[in-house]
C-alpha atoms as a PDB file:
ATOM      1  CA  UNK A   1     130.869 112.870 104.918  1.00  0.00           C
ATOM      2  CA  UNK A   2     128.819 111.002 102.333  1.00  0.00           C
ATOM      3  CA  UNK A   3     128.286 108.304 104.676  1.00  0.00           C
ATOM      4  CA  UNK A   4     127.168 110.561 107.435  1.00  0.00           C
ATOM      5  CA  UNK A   5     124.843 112.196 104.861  1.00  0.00           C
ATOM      6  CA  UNK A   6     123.218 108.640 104.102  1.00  0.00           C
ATOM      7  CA  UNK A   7     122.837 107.788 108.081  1.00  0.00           C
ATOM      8  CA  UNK A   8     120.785 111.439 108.541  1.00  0.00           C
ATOM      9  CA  UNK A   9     118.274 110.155 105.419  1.00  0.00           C
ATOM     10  CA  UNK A  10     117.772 106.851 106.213  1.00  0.00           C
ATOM     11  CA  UNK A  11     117.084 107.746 109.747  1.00  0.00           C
ATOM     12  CA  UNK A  12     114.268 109.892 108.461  1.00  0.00           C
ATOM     13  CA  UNK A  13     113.135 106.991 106.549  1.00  0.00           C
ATOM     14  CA  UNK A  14     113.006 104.946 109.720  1.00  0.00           C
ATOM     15  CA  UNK A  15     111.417 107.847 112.120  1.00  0.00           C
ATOM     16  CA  UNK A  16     109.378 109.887 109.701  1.00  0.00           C
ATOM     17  CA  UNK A  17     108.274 107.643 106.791  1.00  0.00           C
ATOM     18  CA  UNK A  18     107.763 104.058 108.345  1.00  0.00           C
ATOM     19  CA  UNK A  19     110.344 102.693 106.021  1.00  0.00           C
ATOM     20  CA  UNK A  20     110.899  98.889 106.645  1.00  0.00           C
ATOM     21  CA  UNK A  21     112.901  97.930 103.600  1.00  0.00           C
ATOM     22  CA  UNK A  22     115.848  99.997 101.937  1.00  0.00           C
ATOM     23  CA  UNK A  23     116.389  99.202  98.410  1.00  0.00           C
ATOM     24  CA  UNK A  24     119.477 100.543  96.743  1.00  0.00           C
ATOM     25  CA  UNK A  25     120.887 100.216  92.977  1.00  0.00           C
ATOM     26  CA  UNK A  26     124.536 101.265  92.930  1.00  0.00           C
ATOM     27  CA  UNK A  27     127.021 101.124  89.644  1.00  0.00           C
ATOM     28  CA  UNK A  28     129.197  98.094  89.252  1.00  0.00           C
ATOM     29  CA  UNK A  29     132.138 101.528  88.803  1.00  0.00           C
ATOM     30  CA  UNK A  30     130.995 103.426  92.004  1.00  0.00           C
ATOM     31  CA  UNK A  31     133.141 101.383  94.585  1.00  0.00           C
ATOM     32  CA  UNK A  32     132.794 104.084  97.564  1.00  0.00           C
ATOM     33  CA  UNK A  33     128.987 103.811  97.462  1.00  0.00           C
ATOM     34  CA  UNK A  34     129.367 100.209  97.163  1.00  0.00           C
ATOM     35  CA  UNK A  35     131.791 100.132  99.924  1.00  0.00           C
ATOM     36  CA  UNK A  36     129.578 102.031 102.240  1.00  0.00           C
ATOM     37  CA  UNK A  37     126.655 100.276 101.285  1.00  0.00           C
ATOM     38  CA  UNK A  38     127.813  96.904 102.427  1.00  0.00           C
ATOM     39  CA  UNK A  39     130.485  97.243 104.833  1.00  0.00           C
ATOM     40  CA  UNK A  40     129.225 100.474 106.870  1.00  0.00           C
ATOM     41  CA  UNK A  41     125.875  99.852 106.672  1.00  0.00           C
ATOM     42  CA  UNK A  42     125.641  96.440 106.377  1.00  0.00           C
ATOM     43  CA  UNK A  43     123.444  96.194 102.970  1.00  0.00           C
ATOM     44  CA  UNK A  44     123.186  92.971 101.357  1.00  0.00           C
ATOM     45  CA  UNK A  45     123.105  92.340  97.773  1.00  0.00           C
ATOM     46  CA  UNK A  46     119.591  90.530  95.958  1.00  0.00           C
ATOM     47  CA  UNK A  47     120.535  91.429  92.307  1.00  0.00           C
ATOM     48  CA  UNK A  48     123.413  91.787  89.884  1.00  0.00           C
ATOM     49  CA  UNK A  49     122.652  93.396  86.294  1.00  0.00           C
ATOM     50  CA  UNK A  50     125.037  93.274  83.915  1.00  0.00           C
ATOM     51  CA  UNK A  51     122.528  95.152  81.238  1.00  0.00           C
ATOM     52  CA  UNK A  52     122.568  98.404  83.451  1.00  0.00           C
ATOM     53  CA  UNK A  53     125.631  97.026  85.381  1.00  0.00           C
ATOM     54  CA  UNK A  54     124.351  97.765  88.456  1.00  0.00           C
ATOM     55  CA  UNK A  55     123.895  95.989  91.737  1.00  0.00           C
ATOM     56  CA  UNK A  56     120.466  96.247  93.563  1.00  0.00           C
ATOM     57  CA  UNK A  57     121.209  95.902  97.822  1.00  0.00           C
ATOM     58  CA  UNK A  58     118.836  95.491 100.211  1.00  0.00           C
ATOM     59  CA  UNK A  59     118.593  96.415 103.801  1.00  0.00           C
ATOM     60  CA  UNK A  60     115.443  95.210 106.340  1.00  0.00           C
ATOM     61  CA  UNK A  61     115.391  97.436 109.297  1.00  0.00           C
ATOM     62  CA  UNK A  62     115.427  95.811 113.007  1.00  0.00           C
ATOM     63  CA  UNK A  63     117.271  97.340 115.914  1.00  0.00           C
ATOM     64  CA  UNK A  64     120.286  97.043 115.056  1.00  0.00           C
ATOM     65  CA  UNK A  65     120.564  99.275 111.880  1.00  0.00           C
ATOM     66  CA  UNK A  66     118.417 101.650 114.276  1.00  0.00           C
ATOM     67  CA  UNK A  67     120.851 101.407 116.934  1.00  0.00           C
ATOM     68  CA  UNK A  68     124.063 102.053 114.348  1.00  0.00           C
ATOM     69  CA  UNK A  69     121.892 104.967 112.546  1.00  0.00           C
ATOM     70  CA  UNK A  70     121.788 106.917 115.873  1.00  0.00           C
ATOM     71  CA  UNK A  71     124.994 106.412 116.482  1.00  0.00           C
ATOM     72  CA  UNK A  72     126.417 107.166 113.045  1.00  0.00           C
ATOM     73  CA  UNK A  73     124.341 110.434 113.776  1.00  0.00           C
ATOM     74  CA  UNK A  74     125.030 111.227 117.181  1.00  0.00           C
ATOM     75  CA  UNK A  75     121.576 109.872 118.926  1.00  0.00           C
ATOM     76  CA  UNK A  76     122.982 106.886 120.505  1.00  0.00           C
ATOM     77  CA  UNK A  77     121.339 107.878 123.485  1.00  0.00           C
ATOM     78  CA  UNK A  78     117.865 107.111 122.158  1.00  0.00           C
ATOM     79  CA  UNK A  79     116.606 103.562 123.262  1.00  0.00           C
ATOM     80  CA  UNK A  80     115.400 101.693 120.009  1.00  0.00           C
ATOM     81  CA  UNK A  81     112.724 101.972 118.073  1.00  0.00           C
ATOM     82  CA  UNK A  82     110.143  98.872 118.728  1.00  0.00           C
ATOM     83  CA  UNK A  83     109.668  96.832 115.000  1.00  0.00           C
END
């Protein structure tokens, strides 16, 4: 569900806001949101901080994270997007 929820705003990010770059900070303790972060969506990491212990990820869009958005939201029919 959570994951589903993430696909529905990042796809507005993509289609509605212009949004190139994703930039997410996610608690060394929160392992599902680093799981999905990384291995769903495919995130990479850019920073560790062991102050706030936190990781910062960072996804660039191209047409492959469209392509996976639409179908993690059920518009895999859509052809994608052109960067």
């Amino acid at each position: 569900m959570g994951l589903l929820a993430l696909a529905y705003m990042l796809q507005i990010g993509v289609e509605h806001l212009d949004i190139k770059t994703f930039i997410a900070k996610i608690s060394f303790e929160n392992a599902a949101s680093l799981h999905i972060f990384e291995n769903k969506l495919g995130f990479k990491e850019v920073s560790r901080s062991e102050v706030f212990q936190e990781i910062t990820f960072e996804k660039r869009l191209d047409d492959d994270f469209v392509i996976l958005l639409r179908r993690l939201t059920g518009k895999d029919q859509m052809t994608p997007i052109s960067l």
